[in-house]
Every structure is written in C-alpha cells, then in structure tokens.
PDB file of N, CA and C in Angstrom:
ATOM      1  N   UNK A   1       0.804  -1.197   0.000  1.00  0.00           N
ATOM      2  CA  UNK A   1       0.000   0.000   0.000  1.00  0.00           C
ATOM      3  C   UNK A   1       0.846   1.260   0.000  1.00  0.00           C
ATOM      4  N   UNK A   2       2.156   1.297  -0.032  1.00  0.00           N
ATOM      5  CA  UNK A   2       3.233   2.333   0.140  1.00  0.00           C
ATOM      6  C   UNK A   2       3.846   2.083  -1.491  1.00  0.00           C
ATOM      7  N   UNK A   3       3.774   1.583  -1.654  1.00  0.00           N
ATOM      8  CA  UNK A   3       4.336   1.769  -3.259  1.00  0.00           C
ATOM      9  C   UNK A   3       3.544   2.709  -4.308  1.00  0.00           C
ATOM     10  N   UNK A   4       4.389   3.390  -5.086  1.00  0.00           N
ATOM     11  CA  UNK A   4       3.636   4.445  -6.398  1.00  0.00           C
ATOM     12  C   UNK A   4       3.063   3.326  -7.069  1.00  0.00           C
ATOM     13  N   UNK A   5       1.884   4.083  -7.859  1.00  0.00           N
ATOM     14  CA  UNK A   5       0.482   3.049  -8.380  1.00  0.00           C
ATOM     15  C   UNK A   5       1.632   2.360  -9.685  1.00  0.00           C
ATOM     16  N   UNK A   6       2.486   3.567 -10.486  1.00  0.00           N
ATOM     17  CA  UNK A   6       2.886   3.458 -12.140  1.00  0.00           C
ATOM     18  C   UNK A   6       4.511   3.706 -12.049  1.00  0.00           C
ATOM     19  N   UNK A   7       5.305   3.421 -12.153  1.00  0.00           N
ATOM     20  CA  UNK A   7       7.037   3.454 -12.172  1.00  0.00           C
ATOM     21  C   UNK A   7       7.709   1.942 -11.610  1.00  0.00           C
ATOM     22  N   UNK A   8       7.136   1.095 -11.538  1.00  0.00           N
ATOM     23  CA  UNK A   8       7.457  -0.476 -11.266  1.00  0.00           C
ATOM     24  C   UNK A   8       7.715  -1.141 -12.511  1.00  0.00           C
ATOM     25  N   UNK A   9       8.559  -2.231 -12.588  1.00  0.00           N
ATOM     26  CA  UNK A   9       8.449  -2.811 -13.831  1.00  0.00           C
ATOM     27  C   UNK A   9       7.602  -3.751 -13.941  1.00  0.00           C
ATOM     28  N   UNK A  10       7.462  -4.343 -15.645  1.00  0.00           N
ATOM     29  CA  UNK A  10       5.965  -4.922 -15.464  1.00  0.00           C
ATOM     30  C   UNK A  10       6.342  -6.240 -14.886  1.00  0.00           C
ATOM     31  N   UNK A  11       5.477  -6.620 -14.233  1.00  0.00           N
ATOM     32  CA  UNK A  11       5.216  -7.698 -13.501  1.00  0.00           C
ATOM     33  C   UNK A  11       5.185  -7.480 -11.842  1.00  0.00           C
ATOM     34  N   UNK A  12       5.450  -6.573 -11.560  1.00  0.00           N
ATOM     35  CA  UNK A  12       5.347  -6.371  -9.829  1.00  0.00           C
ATOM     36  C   UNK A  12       4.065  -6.343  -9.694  1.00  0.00           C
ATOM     37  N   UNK A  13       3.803  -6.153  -8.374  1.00  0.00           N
ATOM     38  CA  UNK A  13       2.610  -5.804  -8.062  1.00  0.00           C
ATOM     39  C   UNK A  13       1.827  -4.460  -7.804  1.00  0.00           C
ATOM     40  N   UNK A  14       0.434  -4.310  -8.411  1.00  0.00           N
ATOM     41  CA  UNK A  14       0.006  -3.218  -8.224  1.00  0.00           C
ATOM     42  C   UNK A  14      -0.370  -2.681  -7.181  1.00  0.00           C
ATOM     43  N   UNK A  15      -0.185  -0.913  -6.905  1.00  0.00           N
ATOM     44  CA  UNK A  15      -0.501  -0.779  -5.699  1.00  0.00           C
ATOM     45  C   UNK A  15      -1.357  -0.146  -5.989  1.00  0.00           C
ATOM     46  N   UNK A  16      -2.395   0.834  -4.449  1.00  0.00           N
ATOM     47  CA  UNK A  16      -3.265   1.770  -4.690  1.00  0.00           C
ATOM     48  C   UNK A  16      -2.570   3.215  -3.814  1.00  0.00           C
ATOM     49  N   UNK A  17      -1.101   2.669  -3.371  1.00  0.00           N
ATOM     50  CA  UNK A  17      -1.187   3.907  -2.618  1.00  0.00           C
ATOM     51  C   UNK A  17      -1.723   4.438  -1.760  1.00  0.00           C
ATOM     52  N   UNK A  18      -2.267   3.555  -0.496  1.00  0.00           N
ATOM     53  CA  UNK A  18      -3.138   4.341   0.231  1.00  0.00           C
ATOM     54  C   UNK A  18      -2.321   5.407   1.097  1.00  0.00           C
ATOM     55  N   UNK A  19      -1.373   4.784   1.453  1.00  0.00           N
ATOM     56  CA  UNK A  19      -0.021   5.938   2.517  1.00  0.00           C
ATOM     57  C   UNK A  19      -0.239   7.190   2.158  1.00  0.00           C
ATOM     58  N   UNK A  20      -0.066   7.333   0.369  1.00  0.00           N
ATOM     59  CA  UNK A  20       0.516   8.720  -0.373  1.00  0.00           C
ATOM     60  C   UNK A  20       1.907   9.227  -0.201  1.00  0.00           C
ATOM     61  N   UNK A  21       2.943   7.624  -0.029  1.00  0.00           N
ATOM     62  CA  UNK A  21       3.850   7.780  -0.031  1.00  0.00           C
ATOM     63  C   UNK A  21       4.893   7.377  -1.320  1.00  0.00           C
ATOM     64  N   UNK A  22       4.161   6.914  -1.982  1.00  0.00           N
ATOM     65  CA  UNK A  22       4.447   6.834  -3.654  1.00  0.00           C
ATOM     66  C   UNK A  22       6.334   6.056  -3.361  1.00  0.00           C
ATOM     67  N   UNK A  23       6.192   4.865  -2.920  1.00  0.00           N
ATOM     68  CA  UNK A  23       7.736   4.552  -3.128  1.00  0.00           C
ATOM     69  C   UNK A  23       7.993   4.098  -4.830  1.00  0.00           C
ATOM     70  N   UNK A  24       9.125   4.582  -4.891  1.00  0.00           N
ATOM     71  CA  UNK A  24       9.664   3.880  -6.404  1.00  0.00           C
ATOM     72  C   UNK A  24      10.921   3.142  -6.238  1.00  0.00           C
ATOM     73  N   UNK A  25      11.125   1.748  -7.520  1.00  0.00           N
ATOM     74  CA  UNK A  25      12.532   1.421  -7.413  1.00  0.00           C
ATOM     75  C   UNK A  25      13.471   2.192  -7.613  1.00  0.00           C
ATOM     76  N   UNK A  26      14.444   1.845  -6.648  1.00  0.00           N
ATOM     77  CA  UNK A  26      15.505   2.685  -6.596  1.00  0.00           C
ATOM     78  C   UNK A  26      16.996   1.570  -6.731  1.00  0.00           C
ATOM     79  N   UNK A  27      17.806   2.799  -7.190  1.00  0.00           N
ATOM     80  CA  UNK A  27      18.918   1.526  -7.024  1.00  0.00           C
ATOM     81  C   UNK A  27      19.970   2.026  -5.637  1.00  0.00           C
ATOM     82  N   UNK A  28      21.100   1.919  -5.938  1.00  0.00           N
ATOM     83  CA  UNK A  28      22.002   2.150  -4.271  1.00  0.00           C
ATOM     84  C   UNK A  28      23.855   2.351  -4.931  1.00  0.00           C
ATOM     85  N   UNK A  29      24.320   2.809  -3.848  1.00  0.00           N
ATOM     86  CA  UNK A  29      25.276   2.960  -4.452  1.00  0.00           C
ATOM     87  C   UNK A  29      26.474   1.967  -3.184  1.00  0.00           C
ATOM     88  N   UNK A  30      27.422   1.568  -3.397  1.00  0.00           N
ATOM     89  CA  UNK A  30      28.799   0.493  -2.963  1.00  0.00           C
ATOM     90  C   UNK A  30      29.350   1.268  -1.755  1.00  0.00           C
ATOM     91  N   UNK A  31      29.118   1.259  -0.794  1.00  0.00           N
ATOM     92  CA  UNK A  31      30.112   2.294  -0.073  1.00  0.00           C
ATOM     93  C   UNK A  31      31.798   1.606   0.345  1.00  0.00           C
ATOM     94  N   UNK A  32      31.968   0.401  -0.313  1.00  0.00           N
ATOM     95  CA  UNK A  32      33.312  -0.294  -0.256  1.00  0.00           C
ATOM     96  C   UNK A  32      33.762   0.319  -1.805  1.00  0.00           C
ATOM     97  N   UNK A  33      33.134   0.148  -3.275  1.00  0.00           N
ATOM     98  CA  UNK A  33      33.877   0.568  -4.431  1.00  0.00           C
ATOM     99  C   UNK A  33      33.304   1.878  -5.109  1.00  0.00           C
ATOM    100  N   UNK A  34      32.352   2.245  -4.482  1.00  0.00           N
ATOM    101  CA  UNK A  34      31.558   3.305  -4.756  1.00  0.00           C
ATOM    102  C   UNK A  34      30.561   3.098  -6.199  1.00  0.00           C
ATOM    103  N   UNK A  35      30.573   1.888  -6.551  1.00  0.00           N
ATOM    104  CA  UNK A  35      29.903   1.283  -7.742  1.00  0.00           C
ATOM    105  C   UNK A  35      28.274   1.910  -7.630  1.00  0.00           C
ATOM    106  N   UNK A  36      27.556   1.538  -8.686  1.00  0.00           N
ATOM    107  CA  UNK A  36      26.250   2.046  -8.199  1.00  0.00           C
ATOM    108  C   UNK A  36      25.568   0.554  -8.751  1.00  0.00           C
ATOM    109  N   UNK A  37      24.692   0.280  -8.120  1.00  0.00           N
ATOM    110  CA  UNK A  37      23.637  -1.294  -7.974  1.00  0.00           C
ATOM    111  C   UNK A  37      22.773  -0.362  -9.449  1.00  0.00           C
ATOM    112  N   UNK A  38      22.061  -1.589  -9.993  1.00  0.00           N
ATOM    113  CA  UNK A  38      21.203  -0.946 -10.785  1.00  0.00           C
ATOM    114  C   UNK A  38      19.825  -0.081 -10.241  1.00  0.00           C
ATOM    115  N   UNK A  39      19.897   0.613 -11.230  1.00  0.00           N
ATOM    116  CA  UNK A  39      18.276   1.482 -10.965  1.00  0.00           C
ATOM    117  C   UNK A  39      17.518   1.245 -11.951  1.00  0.00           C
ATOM    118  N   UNK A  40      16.171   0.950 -11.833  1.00  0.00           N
ATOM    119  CA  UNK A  40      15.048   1.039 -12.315  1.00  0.00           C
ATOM    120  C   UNK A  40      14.537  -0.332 -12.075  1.00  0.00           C
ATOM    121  N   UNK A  41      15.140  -1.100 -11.070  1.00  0.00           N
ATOM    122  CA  UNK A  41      14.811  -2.415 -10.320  1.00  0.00           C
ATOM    123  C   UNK A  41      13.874  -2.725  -9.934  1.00  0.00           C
ATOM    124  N   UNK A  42      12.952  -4.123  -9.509  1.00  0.00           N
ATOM    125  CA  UNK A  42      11.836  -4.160  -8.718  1.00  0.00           C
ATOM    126  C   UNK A  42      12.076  -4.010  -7.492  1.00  0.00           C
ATOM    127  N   UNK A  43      12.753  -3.006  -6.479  1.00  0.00           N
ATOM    128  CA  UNK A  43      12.832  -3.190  -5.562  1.00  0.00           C
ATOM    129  C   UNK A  43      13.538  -1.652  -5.282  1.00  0.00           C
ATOM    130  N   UNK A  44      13.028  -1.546  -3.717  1.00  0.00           N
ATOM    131  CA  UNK A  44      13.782   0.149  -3.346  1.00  0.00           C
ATOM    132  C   UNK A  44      13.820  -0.451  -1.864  1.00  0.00           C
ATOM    133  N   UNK A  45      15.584   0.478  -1.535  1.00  0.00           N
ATOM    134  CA  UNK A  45      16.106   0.085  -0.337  1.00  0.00           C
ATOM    135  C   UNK A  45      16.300   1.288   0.052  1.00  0.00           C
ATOM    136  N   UNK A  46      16.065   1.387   1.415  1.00  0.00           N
ATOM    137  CA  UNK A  46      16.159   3.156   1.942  1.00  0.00           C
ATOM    138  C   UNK A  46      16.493   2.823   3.179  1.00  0.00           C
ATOM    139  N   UNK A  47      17.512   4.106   4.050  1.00  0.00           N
ATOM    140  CA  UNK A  47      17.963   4.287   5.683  1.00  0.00           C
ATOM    141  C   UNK A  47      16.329   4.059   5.588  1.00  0.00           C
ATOM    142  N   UNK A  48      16.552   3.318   7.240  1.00  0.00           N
ATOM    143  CA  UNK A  48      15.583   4.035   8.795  1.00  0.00           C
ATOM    144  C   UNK A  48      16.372   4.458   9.462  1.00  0.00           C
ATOM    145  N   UNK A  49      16.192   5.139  10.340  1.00  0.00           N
ATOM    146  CA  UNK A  49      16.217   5.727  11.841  1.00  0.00           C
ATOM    147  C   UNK A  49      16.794   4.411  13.072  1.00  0.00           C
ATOM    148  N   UNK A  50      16.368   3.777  12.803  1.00  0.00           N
ATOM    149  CA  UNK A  50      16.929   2.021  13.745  1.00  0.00           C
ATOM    150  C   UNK A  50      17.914   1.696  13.315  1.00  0.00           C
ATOM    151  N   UNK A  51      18.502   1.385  14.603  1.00  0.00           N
ATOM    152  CA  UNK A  51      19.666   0.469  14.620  1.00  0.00           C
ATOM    153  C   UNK A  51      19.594  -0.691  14.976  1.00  0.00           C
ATOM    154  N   UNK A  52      20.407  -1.581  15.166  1.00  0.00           N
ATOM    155  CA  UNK A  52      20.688  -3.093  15.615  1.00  0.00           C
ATOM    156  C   UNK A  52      21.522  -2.664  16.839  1.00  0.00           C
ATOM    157  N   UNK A  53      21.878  -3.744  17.514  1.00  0.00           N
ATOM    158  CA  UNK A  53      22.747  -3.863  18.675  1.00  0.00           C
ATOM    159  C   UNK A  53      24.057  -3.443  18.448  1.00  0.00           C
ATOM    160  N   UNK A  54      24.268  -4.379  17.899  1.00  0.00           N
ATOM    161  CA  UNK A  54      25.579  -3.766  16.686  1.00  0.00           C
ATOM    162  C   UNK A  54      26.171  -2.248  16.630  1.00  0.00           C
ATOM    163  N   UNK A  55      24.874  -1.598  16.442  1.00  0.00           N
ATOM    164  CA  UNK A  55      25.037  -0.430  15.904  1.00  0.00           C
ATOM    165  C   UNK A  55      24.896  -0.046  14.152  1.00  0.00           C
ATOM    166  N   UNK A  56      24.583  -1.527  13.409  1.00  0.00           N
ATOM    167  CA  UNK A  56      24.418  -1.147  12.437  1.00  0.00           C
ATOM    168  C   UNK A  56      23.067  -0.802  11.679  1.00  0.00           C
ATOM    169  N   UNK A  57      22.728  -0.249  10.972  1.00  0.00           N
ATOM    170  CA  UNK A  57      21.385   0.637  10.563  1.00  0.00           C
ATOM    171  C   UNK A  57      20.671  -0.317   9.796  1.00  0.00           C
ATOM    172  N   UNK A  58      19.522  -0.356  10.140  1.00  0.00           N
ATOM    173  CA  UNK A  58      18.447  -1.010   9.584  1.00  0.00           C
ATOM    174  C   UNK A  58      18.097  -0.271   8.243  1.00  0.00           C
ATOM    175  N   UNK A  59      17.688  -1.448   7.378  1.00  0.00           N
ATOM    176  CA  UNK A  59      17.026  -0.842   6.086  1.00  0.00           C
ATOM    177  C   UNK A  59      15.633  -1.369   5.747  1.00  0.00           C
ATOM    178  N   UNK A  60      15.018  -0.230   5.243  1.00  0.00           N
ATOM    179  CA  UNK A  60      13.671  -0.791   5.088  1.00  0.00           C
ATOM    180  C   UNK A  60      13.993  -1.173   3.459  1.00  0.00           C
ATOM    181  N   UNK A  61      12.926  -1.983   2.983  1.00  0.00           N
ATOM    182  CA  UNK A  61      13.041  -2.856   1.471  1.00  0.00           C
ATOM    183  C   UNK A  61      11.539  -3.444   1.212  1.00  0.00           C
ATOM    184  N   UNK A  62      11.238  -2.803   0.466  1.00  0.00           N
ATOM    185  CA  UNK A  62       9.973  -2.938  -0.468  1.00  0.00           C
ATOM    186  C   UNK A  62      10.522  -3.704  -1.878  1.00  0.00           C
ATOM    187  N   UNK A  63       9.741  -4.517  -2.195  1.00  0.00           N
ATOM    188  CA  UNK A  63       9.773  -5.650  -3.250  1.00  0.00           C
ATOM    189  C   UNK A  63       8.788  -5.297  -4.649  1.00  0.00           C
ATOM    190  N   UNK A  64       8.897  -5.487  -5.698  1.00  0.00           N
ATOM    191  CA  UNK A  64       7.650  -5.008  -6.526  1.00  0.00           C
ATOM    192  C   UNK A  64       6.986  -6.275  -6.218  1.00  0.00           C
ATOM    193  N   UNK A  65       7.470  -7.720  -6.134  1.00  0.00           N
ATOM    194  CA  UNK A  65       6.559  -8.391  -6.233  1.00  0.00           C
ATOM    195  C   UNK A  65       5.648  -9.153  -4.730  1.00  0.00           C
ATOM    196  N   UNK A  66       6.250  -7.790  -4.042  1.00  0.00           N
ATOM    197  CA  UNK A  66       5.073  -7.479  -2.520  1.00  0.00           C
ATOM    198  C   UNK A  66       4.725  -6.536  -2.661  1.00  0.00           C
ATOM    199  N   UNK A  67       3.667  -6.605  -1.121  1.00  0.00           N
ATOM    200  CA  UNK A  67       2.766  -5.004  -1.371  1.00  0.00           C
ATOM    201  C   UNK A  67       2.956  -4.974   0.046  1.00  0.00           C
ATOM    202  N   UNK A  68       4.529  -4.427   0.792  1.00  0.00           N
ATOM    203  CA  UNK A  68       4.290  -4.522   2.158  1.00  0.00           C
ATOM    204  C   UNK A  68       6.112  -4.401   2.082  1.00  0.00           C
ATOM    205  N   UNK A  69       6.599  -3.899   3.457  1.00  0.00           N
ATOM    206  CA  UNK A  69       7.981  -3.230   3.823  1.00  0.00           C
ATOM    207  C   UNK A  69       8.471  -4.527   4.999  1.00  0.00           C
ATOM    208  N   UNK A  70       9.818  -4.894   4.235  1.00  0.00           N
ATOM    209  CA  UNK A  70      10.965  -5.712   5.129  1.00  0.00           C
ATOM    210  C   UNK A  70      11.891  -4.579   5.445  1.00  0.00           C
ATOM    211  N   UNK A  71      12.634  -5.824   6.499  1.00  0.00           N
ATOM    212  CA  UNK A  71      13.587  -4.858   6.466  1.00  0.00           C
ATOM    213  C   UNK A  71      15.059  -5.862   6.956  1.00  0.00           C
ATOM    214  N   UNK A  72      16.357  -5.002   6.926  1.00  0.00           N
ATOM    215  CA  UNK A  72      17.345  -5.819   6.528  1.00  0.00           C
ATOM    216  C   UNK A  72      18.222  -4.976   6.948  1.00  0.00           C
ATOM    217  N   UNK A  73      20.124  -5.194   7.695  1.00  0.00           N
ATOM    218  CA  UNK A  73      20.326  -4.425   8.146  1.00  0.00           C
ATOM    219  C   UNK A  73      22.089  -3.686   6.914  1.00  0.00           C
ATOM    220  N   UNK A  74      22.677  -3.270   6.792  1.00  0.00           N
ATOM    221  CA  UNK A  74      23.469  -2.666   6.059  1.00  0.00           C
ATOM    222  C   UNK A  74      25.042  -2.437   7.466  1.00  0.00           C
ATOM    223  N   UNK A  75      25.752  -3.521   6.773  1.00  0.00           N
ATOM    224  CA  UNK A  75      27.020  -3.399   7.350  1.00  0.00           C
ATOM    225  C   UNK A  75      28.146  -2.648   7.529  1.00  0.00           C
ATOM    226  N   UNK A  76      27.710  -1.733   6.325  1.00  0.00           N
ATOM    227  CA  UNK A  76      28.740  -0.406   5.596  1.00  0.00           C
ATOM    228  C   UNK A  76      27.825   0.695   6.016  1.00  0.00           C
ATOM    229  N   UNK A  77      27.794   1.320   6.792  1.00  0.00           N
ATOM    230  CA  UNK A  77      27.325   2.955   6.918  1.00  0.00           C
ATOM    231  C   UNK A  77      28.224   3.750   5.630  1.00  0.00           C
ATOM    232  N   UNK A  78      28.978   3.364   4.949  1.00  0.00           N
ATOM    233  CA  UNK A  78      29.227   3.940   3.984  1.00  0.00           C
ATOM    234  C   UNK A  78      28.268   3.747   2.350  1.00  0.00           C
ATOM    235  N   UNK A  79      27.514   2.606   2.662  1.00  0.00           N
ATOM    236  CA  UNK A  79      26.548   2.470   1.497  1.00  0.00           C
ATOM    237  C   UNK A  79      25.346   3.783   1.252  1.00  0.00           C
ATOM    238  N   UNK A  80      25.138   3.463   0.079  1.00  0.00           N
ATOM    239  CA  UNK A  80      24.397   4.486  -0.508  1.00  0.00           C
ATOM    240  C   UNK A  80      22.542   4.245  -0.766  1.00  0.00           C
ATOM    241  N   UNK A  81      22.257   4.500   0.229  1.00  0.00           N
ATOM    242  CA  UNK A  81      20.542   3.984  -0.158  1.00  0.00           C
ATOM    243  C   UNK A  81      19.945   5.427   0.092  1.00  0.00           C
ATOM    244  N   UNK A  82      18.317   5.288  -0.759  1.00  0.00           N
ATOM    245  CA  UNK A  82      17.677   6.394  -0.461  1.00  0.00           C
ATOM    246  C   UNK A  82      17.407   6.635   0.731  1.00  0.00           C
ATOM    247  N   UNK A  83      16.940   7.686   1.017  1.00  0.00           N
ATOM    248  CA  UNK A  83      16.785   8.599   2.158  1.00  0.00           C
ATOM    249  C   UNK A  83      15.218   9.203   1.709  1.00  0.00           C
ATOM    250  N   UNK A  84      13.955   8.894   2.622  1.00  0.00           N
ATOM    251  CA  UNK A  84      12.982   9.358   2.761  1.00  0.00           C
ATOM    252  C   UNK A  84      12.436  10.095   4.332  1.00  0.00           C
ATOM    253  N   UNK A  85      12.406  11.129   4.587  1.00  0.00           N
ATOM    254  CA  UNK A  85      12.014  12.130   5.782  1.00  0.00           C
ATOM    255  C   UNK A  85      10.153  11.632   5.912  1.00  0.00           C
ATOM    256  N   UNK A  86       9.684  11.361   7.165  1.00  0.00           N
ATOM    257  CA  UNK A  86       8.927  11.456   7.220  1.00  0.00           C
ATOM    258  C   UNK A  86       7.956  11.585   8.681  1.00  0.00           C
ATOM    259  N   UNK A  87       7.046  12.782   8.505  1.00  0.00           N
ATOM    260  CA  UNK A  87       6.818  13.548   9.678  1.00  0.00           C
ATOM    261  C   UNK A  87       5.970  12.383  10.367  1.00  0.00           C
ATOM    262  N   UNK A  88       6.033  12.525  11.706  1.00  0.00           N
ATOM    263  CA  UNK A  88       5.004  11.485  12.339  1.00  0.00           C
ATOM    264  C   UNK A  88       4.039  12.497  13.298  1.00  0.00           C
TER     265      UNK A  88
END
C-alpha cells in the first residue's frame, strides 16, 4: 500500500497507494567501491532511523513483487541507499 500506483516494472505488483507515499525502485550505491547497484529495479532500499545492537542501521526494502515493507540491516554505513524524511 506504500508503493507508487505506475514506475514499477511490469510484472510487480500493483498498488493503490493508500499511505501517499508513492515509493519507487531505486537503485544504491557500494560504499566499499563506490559502484552504483542498478536502478530502475523491482525493488527500493532506503535508511531508517533504527539500529541493531551492533550499531548497524536497519534498512527498510519494499519488493515489486510485494505489497508490504521488510527490512534488513546494512554493514557499511558507507553504502548508498535512499533517504525518505517522514513527519510522524
């Protein structure tokens, strides 16, 4: 329900957007070679705000071929994922 209705590739799943948070695939960038992952993927990986015990930062990860947010944690604070602000 957080995914944009039209910018997915075909075969994901459709959303309706109820959030009005319109996520799109995104790609990411290497923070070990500074490479960039592809973009225009079924899938968008973005910071949260959470950490692990660790200390390392949780990522949220939307799938095209879900309609619903995982999440997964990122070992490199030097990696490159989107960044979405959002007021609560």
């Amino acid at each position: 329900y957080i995914k944009a209705v039209a910018g997915w590739p075909i075969g994901s799943l459709k959303s309706n957007n109820l959030s009005g948070l319109r996520f799109l695939p995104s790609g990411f960038r290497s923070g070990t070679d500074g490479g960039f992952g592809p973009s225009g993927v079924a899938f968008s990986t973005f910071w949260t705000s959470y950490k692990d015990q660790r200390g390392y930062p949780y990522l949220g990860i939307l799938q095209g071929s879900e309609d619903y947010l995982s999440t997964g944690i990122s070992v490199n604070s030097r990696d490159g994922y989107s960044l979405r602000c959002v007021k609560e």
